[in-house]
N, C-alpha and C. Protein backbone atom coordinates (compact mmCIF):
# COMPACT_ATOMS: atom_id res chain seq x y z
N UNK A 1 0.81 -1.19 0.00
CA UNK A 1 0.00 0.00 0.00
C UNK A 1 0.86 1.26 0.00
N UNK A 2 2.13 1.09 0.86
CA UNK A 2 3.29 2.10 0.38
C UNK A 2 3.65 2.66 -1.38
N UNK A 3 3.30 1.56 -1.69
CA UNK A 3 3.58 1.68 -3.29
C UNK A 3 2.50 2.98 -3.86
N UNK A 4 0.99 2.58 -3.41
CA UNK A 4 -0.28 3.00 -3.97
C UNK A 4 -0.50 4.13 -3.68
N UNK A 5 0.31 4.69 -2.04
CA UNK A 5 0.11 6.26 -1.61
C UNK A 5 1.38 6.87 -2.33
N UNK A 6 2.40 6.48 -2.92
CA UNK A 6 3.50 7.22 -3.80
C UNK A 6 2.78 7.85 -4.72
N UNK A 7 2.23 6.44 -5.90
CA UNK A 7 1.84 6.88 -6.52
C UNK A 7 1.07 7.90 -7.12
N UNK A 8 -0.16 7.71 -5.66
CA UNK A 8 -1.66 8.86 -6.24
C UNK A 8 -0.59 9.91 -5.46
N UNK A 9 0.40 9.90 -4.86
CA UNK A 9 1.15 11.69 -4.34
C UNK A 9 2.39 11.68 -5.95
N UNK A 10 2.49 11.39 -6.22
CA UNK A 10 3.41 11.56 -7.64
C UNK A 10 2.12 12.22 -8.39
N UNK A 11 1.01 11.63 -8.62
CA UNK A 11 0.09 12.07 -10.00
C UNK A 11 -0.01 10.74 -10.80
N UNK A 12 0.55 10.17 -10.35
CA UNK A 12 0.04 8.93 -11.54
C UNK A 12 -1.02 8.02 -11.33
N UNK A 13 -1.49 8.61 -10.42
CA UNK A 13 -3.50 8.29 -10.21
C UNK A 13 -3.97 9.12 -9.90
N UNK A 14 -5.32 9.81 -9.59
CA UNK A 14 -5.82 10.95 -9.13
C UNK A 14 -6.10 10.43 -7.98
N UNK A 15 -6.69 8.88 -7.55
CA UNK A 15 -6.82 8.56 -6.15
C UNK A 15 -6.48 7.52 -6.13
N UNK A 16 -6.32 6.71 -5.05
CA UNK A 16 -6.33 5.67 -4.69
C UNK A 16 -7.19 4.28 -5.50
N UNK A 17 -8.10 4.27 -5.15
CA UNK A 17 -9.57 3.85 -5.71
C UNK A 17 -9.61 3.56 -6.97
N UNK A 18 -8.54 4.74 -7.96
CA UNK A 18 -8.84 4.62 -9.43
C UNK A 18 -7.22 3.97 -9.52
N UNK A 19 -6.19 3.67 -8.50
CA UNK A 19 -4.94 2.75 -9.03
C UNK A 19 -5.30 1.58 -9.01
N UNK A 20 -6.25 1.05 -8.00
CA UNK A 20 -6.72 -0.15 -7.52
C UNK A 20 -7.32 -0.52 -8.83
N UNK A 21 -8.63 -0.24 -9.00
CA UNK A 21 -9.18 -0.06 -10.26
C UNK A 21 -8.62 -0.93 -11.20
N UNK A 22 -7.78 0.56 -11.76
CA UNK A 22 -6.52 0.04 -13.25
C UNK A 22 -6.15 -1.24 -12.73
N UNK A 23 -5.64 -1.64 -11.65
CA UNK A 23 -4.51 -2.99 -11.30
C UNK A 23 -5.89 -4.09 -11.31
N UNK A 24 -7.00 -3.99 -11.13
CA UNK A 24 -7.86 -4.87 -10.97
C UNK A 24 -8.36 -5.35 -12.37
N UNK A 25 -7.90 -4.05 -13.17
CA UNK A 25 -8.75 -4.22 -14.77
C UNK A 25 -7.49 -4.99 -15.50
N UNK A 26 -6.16 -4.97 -14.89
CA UNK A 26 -4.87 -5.43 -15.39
C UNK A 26 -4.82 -6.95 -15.20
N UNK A 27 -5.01 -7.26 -14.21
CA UNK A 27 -5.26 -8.36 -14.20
C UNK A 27 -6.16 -9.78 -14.84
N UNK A 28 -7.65 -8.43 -14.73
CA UNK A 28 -8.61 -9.50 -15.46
C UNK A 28 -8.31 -9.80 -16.94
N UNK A 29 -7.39 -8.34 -17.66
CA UNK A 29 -7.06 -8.88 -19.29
C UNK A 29 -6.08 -9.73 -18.82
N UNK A 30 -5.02 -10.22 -17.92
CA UNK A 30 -4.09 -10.97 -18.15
C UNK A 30 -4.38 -12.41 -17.72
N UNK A 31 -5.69 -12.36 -16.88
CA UNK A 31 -6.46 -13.32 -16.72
C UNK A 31 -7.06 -14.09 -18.01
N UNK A 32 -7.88 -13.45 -18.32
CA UNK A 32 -8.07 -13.93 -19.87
C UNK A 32 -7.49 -14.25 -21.30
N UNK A 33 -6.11 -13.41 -21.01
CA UNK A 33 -5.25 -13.96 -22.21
C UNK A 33 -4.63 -15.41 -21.29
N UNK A 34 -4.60 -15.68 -20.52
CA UNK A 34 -4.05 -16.92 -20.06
C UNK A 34 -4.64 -17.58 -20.04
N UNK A 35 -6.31 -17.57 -19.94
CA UNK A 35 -7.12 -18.69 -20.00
C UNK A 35 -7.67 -19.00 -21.24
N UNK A 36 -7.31 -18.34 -22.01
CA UNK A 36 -7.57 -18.70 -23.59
C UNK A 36 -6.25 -19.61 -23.91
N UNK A 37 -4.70 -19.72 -23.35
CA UNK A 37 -4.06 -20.14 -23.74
C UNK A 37 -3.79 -21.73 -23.01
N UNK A 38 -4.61 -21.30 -21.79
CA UNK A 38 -4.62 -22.78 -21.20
C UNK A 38 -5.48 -23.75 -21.96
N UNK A 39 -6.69 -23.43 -22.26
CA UNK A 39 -8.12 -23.64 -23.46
C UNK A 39 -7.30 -24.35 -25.02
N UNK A 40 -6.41 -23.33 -25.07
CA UNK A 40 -5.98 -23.86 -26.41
C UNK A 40 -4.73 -24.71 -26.54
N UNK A 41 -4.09 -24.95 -24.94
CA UNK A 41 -3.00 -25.99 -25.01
C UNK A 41 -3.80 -27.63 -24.72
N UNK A 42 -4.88 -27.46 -24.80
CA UNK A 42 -5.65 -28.78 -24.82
C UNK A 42 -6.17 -29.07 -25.65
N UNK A 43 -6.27 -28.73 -26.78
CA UNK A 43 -6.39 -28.86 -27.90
C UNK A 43 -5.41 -29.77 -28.54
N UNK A 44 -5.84 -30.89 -29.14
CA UNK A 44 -4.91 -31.66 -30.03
C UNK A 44 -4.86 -30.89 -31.42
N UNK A 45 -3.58 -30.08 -31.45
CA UNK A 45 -3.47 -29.90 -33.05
C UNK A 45 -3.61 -30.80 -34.15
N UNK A 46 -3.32 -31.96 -34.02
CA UNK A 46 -2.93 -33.15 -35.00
C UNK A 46 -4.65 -33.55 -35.11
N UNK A 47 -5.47 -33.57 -34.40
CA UNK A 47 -7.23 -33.91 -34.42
C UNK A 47 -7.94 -32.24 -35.09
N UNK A 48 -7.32 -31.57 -34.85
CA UNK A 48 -7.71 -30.06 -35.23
C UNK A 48 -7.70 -30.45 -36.75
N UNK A 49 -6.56 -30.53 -37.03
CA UNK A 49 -6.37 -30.36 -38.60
C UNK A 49 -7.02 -31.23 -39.62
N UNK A 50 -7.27 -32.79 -38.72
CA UNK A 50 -7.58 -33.63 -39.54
C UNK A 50 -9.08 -33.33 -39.42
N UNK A 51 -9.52 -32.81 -38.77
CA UNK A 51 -10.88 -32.44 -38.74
C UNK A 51 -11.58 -31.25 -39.86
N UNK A 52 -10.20 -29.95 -39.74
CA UNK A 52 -10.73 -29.28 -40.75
C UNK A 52 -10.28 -29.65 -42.40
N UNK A 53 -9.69 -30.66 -42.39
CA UNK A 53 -9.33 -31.13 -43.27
C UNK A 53 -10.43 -32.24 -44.12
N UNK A 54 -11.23 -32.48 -42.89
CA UNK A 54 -11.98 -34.01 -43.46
C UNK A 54 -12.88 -33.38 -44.92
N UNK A 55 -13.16 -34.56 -45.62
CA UNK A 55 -14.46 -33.63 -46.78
C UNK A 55 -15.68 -34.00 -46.04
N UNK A 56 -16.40 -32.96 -45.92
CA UNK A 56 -17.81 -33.04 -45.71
C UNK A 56 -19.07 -33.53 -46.18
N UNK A 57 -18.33 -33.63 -48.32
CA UNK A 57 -19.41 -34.15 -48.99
C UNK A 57 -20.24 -33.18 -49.43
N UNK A 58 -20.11 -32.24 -49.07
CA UNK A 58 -20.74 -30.71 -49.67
C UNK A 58 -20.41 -30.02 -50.61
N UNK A 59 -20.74 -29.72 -51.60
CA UNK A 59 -19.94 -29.63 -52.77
C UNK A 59 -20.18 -27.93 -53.26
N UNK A 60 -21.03 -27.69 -52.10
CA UNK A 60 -21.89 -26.05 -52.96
C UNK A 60 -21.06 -25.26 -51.89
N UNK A 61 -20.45 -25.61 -51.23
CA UNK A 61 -18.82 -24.65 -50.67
C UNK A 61 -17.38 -24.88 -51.06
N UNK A 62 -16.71 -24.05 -51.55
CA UNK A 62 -16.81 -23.21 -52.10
C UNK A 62 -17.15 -22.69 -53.11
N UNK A 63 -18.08 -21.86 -53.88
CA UNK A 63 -18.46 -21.85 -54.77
C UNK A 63 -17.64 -20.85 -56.05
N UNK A 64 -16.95 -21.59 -57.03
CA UNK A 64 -15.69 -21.17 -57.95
C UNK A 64 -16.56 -20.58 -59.11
């Protein structure tokens, strides 16, 4: 909290309340870029591909 009263007395928050804030909003994006990457390390690439790879049998996509 030593850190948080420097700060809002430097100017690099107007209060308290709004450093907390920012650090709370910092987290939740770094929260979410990590849980998209945990999400996507479970993913079998090798089943990914063969999947978008399979033919469907649909022949009216793409249409040339």
């Amino acid at each position: 909290m030593a850190d948080l009263d420097l700060w809002v007395r430097e100017g690099r928050y107007p209060k308290r309340s709004r450093a907390l804030q920012y650090s709370v909003d910092l987290l939740a994006a770094r929260e979410k870029r990590n849980r998209l990457a945990r999400e996507l390390n479970k993913l079998d690439r090798a089943e990914e591909i063969r999947l978008a790879d399979e033919d469907t049998g649909d022949e009216s996509w793409p249409i040339s």
